[in-house]
C-alpha atoms as a PDB file:
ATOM      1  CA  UNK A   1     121.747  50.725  86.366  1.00  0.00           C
ATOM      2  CA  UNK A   2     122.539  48.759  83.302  1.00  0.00           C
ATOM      3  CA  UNK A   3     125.969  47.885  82.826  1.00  0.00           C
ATOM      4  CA  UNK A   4     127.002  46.691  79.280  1.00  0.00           C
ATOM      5  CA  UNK A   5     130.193  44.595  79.252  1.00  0.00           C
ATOM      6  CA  UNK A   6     132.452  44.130  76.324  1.00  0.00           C
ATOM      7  CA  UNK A   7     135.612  42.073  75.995  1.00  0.00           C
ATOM      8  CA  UNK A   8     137.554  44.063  72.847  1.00  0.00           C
ATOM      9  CA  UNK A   9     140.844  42.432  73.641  1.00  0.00           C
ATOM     10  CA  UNK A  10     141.827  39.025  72.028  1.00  0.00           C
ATOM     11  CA  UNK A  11     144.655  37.632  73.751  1.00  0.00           C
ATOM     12  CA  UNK A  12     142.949  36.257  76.949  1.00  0.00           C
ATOM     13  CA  UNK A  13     139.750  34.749  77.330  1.00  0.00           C
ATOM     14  CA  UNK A  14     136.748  36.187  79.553  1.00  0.00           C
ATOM     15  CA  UNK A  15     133.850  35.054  80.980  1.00  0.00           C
ATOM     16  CA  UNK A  16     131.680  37.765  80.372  1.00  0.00           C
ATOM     17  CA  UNK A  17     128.486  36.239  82.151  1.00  0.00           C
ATOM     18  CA  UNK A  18     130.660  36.156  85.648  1.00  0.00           C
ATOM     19  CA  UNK A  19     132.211  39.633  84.655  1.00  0.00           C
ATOM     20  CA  UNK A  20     127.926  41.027  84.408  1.00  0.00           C
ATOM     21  CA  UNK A  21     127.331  39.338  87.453  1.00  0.00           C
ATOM     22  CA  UNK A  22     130.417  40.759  89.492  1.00  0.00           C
ATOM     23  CA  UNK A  23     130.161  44.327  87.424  1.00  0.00           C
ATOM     24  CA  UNK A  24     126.085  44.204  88.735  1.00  0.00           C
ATOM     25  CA  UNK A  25     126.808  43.241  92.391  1.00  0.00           C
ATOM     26  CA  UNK A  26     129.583  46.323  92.616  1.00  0.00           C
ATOM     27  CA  UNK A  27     127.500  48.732  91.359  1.00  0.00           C
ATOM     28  CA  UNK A  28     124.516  47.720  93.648  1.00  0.00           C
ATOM     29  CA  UNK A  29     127.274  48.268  96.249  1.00  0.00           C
ATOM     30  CA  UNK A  30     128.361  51.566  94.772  1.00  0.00           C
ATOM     31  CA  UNK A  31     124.497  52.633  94.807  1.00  0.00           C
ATOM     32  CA  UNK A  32     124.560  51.378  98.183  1.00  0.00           C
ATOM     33  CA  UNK A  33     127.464  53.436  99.558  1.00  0.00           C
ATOM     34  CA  UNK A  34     126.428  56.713  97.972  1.00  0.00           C
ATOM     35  CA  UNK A  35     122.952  56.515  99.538  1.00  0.00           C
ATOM     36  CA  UNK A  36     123.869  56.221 103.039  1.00  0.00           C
ATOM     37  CA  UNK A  37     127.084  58.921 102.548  1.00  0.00           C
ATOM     38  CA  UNK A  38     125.336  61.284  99.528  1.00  0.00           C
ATOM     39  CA  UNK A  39     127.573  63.635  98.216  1.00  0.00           C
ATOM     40  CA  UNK A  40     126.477  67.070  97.526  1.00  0.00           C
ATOM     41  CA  UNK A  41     126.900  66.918  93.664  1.00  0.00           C
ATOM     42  CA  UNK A  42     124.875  63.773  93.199  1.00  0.00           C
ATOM     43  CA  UNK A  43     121.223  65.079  92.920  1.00  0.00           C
ATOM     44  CA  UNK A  44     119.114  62.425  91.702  1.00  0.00           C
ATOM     45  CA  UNK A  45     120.604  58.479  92.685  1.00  0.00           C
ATOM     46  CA  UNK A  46     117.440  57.109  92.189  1.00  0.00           C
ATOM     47  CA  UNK A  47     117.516  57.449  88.275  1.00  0.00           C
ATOM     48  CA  UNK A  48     120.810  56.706  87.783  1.00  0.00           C
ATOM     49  CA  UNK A  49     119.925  53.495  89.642  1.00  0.00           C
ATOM     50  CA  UNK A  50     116.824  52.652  87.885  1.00  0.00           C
ATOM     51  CA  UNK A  51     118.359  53.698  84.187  1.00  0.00           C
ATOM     52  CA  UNK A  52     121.854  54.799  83.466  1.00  0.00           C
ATOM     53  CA  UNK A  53     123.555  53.159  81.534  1.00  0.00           C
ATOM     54  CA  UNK A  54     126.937  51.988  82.144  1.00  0.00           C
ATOM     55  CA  UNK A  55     129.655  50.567  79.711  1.00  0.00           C
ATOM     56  CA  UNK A  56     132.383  48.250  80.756  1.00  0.00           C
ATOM     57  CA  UNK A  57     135.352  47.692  78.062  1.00  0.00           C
ATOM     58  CA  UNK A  58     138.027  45.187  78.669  1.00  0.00           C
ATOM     59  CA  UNK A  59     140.732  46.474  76.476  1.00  0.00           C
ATOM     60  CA  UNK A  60     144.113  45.329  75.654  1.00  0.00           C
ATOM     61  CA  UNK A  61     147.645  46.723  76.969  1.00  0.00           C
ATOM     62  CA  UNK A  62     148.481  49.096  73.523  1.00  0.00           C
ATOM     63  CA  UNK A  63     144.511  50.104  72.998  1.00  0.00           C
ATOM     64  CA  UNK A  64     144.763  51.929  76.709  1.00  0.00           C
ATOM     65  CA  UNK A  65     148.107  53.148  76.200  1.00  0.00           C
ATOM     66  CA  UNK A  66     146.795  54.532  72.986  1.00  0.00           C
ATOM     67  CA  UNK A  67     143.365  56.162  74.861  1.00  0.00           C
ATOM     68  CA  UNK A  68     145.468  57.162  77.564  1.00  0.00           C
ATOM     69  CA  UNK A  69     147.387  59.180  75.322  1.00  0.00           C
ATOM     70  CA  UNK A  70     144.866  60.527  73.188  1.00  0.00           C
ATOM     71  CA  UNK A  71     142.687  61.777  76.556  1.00  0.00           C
ATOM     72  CA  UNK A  72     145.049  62.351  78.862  1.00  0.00           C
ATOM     73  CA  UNK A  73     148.129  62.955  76.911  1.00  0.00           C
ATOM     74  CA  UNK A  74     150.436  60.433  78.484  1.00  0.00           C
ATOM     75  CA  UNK A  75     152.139  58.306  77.069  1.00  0.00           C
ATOM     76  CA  UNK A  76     151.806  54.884  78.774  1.00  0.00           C
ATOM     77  CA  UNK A  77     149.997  52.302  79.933  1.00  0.00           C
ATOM     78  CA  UNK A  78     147.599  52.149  82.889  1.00  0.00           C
ATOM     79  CA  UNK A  79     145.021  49.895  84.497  1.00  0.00           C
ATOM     80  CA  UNK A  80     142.385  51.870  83.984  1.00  0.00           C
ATOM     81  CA  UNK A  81     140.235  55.176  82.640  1.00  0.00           C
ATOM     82  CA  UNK A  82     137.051  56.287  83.056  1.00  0.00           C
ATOM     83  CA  UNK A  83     134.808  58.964  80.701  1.00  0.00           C
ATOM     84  CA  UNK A  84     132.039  59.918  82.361  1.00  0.00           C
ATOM     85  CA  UNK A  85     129.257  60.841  79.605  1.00  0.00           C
ATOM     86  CA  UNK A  86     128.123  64.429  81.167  1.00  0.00           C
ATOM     87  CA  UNK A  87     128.589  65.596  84.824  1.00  0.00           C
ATOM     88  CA  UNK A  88     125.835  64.679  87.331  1.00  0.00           C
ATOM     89  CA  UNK A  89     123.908  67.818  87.055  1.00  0.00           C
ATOM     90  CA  UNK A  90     123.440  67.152  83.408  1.00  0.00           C
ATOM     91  CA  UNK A  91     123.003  63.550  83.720  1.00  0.00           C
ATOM     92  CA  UNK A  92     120.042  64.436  86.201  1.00  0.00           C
ATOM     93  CA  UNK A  93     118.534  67.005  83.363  1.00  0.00           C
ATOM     94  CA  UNK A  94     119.204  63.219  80.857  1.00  0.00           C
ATOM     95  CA  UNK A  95     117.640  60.880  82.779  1.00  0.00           C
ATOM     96  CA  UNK A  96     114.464  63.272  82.893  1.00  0.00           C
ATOM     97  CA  UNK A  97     114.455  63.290  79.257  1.00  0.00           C
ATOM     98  CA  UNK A  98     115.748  59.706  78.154  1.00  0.00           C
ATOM     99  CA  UNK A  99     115.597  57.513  81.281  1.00  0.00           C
ATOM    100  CA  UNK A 100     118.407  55.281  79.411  1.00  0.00           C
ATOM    101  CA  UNK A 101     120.784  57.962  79.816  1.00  0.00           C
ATOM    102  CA  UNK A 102     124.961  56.804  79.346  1.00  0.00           C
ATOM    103  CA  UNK A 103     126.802  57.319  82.594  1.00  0.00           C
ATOM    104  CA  UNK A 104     129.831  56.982  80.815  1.00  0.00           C
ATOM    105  CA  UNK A 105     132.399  54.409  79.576  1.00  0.00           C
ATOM    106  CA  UNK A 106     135.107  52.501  81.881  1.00  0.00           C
ATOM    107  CA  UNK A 107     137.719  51.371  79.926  1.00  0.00           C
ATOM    108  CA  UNK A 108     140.465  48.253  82.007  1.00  0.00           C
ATOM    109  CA  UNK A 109     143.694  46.748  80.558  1.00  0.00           C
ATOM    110  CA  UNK A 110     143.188  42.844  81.050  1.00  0.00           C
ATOM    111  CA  UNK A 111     147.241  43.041  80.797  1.00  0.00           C
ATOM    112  CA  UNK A 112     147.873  45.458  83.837  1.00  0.00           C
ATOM    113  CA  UNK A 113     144.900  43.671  85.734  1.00  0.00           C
ATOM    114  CA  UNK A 114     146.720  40.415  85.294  1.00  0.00           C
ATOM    115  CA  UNK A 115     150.168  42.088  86.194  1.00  0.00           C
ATOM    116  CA  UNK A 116     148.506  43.611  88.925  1.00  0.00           C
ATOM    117  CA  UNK A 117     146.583  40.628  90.659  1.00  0.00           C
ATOM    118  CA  UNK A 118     149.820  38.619  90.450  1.00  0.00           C
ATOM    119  CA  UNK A 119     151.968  41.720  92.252  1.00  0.00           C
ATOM    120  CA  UNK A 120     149.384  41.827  95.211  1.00  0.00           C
ATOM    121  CA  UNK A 121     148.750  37.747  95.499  1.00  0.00           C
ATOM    122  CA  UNK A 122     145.448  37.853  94.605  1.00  0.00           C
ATOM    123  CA  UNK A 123     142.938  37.070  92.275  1.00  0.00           C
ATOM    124  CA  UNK A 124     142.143  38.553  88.962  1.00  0.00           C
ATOM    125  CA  UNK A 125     138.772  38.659  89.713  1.00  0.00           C
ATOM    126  CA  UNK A 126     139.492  41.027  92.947  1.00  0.00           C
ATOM    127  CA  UNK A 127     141.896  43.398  90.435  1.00  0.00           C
ATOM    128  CA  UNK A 128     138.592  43.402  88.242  1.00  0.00           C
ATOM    129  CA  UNK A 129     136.326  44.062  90.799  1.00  0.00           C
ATOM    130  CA  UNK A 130     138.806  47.211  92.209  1.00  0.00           C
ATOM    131  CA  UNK A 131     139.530  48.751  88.746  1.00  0.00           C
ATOM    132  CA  UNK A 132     135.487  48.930  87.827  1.00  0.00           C
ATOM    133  CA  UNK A 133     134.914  50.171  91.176  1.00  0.00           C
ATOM    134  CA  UNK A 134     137.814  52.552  91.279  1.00  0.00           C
ATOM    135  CA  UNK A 135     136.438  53.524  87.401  1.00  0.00           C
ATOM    136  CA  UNK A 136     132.655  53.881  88.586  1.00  0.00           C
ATOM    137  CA  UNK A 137     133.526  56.427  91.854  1.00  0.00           C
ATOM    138  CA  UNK A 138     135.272  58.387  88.941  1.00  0.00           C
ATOM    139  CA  UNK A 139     132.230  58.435  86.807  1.00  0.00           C
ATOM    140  CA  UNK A 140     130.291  59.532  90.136  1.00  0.00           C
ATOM    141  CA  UNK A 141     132.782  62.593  90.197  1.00  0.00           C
ATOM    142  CA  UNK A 142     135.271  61.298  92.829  1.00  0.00           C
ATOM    143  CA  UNK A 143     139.060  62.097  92.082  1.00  0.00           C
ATOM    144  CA  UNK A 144     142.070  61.467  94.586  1.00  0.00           C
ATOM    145  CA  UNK A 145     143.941  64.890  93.479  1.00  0.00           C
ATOM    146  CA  UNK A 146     144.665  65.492  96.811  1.00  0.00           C
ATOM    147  CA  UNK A 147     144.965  64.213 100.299  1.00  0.00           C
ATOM    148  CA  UNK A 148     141.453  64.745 101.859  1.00  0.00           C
ATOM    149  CA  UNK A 149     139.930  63.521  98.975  1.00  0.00           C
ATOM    150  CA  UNK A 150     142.306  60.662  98.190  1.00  0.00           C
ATOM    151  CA  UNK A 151     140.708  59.224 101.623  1.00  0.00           C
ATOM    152  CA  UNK A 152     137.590  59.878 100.888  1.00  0.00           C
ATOM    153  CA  UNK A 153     137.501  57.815  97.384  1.00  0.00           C
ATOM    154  CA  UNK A 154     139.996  55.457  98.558  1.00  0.00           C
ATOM    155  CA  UNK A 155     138.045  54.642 101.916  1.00  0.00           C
ATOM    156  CA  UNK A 156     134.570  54.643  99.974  1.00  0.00           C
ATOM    157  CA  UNK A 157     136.711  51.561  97.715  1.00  0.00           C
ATOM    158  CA  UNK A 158     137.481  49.863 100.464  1.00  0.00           C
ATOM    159  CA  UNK A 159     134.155  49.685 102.106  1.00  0.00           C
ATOM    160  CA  UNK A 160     132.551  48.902  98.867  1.00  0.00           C
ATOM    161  CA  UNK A 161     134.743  46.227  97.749  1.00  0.00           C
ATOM    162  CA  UNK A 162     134.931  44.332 101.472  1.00  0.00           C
ATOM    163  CA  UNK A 163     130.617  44.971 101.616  1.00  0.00           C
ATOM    164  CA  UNK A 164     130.640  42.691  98.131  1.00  0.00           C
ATOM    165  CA  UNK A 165     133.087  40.324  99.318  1.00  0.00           C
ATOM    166  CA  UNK A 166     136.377  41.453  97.020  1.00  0.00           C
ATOM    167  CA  UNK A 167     138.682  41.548 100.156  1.00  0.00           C
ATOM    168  CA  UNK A 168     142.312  42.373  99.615  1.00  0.00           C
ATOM    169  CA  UNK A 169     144.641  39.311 101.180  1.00  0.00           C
END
């Protein structure tokens, strides 16, 4: 999977080499976890591995607010959204065609990740790392509507995160 970063906020400075790196090593992690516990909707892992594409945007406070709105018709701020591109089926029927298919788009305040890392005492790096994974099981299809699968997305997070050494202190 190829995972395109972009920084389109201007207030803080990023390191968007490290943010590749990290961004890479979660989603061989996210690969990981999915093959050994497969969901049912995901037919073809494989070629999403070897060519989807993937993009990262690190936006500012008022640009999500303003997506968030426009998508999801609320009016706030959050950490982060996710579009995926097409559902799985069709990405399957993409990749076939195109094998540099678009997963879909993840879209994380650098504002809320800041606030965020400094509410739980950790690093902004770890908030990173759990938004883009938290924004990557959505693209997969995973929601937390409801309780069973709240733990299912929640405990797949976990696992992930702790398995590419993002542990929560």
């Amino acid at each position: 999977m190829e995972i395109i970063v972009q920084n389109q906020q201007r207030r803080h400075k990023l390191d968007l080499t490290s943010l590749e790196v990290m961004t890479n090593k979660l989603a061989q992690a996210v690969i990981d976890n999915l093959s050994r516990h497969k969901p049912k909707w995901i037919a073809n892992l494989g070629s999403i591995k070897k060519s989807g594409l993937l993009s990262l945007i690190i936006v500012s406070g008022p640009t999500i607010r303003k997506l968030n709105g426009q998508w999801l018709n609320k009016d706030q701020e959050t950490d982060v959204l996710s579009f995926p591109l097409c559902n799985l089926a069709c990405l399957d029927k993409a990749l076939k065609k195109d094998p540099q298919s678009q997963l879909g788009e993840i879209f994380i305040s650098y504002e809320q990740a800041y606030k965020q890392a400094k509410q739980y005492n950790h690093s902004l790096e770890r908030e990173l790392a759990f938004l883009f994974v938290h924004g990557l099981l959505h693209i997969f299809g995973f929601d937390h509507q409801d309780k069973a699968s709240e733990k299912e997305m929640f405990g797949r997070q976990k696992k992930i995160l702790n398995k590419a050494g993002y542990l929560r202190h």
